[in-house]
C-alpha atoms as a PDB file:
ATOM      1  CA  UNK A   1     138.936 102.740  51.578  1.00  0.00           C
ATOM      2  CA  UNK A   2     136.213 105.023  53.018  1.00  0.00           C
ATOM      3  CA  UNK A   3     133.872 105.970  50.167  1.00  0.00           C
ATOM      4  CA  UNK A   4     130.553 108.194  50.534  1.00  0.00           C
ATOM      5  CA  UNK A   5     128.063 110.436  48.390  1.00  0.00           C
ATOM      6  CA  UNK A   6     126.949 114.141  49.385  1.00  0.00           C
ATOM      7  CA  UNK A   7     123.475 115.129  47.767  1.00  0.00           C
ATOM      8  CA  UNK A   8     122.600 118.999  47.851  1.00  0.00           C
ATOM      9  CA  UNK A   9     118.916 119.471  47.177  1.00  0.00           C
ATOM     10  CA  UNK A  10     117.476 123.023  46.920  1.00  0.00           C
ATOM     11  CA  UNK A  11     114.275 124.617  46.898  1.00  0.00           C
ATOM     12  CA  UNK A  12     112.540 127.259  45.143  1.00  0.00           C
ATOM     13  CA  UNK A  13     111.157 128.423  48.377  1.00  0.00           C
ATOM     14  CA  UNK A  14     110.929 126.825  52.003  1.00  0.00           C
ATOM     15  CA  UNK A  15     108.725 124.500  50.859  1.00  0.00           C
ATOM     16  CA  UNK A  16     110.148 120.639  50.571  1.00  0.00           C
ATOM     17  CA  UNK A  17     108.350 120.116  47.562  1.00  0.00           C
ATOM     18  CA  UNK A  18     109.487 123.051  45.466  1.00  0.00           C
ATOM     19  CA  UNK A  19     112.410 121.579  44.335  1.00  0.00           C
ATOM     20  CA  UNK A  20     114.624 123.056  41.578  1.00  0.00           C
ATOM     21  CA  UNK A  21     118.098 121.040  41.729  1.00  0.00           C
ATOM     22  CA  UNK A  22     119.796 118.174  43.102  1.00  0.00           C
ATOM     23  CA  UNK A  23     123.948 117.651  43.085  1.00  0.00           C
ATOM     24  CA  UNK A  24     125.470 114.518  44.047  1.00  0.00           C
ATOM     25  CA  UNK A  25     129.007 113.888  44.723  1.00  0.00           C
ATOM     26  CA  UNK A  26     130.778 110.882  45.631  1.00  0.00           C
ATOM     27  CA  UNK A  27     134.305 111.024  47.336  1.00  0.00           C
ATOM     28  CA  UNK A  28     136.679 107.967  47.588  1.00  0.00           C
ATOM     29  CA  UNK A  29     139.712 107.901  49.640  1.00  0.00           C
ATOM     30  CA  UNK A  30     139.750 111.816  50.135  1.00  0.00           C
ATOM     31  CA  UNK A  31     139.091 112.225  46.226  1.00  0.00           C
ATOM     32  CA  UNK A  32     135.887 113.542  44.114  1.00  0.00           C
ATOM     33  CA  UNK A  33     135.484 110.446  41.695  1.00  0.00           C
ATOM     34  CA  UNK A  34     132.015 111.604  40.288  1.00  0.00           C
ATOM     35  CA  UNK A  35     129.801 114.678  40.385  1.00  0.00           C
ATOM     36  CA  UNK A  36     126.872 115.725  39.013  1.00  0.00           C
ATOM     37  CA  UNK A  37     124.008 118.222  38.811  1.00  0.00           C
ATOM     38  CA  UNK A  38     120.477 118.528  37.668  1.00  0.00           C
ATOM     39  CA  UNK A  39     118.015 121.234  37.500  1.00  0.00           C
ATOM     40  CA  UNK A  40     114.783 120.598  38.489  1.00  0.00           C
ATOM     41  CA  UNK A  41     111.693 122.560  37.339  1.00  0.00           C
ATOM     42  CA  UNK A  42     109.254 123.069  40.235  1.00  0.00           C
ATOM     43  CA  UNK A  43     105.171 122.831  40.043  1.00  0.00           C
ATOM     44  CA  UNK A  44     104.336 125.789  38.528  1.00  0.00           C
ATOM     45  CA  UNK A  45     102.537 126.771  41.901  1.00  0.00           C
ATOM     46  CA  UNK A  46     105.613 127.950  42.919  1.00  0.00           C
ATOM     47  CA  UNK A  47     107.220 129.538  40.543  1.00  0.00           C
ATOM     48  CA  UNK A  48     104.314 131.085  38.165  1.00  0.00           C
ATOM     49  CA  UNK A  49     106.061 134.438  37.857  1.00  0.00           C
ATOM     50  CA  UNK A  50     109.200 133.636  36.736  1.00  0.00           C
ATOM     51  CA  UNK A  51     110.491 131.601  33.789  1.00  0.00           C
ATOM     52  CA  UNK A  52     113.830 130.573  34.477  1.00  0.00           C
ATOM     53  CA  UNK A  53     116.090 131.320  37.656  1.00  0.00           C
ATOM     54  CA  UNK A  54     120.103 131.473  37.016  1.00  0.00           C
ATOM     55  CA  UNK A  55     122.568 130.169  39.721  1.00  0.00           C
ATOM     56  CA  UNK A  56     125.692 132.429  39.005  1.00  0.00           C
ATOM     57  CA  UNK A  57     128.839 132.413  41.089  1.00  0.00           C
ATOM     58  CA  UNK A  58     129.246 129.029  42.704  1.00  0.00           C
ATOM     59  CA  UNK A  59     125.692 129.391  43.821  1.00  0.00           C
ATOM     60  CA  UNK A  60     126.219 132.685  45.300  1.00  0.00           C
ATOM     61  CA  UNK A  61     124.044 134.571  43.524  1.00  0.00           C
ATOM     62  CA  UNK A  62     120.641 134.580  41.770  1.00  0.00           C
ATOM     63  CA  UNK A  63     118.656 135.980  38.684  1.00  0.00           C
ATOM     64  CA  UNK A  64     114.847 135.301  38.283  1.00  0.00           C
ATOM     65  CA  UNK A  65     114.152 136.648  34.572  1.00  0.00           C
ATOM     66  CA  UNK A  66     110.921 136.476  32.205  1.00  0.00           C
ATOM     67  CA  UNK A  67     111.469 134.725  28.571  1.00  0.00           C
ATOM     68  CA  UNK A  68     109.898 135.589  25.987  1.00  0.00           C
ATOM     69  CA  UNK A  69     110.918 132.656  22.890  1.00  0.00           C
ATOM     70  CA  UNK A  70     109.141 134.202  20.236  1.00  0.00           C
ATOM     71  CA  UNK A  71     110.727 137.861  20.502  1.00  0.00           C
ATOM     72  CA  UNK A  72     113.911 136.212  21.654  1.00  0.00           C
ATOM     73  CA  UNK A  73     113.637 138.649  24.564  1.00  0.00           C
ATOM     74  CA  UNK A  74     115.048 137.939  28.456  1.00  0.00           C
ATOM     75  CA  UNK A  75     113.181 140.045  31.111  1.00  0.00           C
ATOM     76  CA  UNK A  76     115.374 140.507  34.287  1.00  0.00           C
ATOM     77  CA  UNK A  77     112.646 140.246  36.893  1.00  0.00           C
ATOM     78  CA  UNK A  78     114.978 140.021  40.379  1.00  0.00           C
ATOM     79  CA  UNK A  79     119.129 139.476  41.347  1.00  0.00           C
ATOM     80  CA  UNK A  80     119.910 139.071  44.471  1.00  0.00           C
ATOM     81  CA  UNK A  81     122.176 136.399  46.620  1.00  0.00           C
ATOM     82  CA  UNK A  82     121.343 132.733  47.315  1.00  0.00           C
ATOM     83  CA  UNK A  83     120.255 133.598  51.084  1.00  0.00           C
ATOM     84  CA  UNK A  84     117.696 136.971  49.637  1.00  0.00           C
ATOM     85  CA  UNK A  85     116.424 134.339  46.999  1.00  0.00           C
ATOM     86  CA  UNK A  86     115.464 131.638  49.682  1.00  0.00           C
ATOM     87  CA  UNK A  87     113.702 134.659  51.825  1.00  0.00           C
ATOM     88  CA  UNK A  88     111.460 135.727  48.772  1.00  0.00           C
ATOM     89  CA  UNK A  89     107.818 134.743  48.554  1.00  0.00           C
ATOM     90  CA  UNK A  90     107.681 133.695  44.796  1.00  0.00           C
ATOM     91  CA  UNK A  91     104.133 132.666  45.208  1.00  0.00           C
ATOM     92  CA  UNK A  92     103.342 136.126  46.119  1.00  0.00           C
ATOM     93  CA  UNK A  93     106.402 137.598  44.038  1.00  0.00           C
ATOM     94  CA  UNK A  94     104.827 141.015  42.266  1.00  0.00           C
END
């Protein structure tokens, strides 16, 4: 019985300790037996643009939008695919 877990971390950025989700999946005998996935929200250092980023298409795409609770209003700020997204300076994002 060979059994092993994959863990996917990812970044906001390229730095290590902007992280924004983890996924863990553990195989046994050839088979997924468990998976999960958790989003994790960054320092705000990194991200104080944007208010929420969307993962859409089996993590081939992103959307970075603005939310505004009290009007009820989303604000699309940037779309783009996973490997644009990792390339964009959000600290410096305009």
């Amino acid at each position: 019985m060979s059994t092993f877990a994959a863990i996917d971390f990812e970044t906001a950025n390229h730095d290590p300790a902007s992280a924004c989700a983890v996924g863990i999946v553990i195989a046994a005998d050839g088979r997924i037996v468990h998976r999960e996935h958790h989003l994790i929200r960054p320092p705000t250092r990194f991200l104080d643009a944007l208010d929420s980023i969307f993962d859409i298409g089996g993590n081939q795409w992103r959307l970075a939008t603005d939310v505004n609770f009290r009007t009820g209003r989303v604000y699309l700020r940037w779309f783009g695919t996973h490997a644009e997204y990792d390339k964009v300076d959000w600290r410096n994002f305009p």
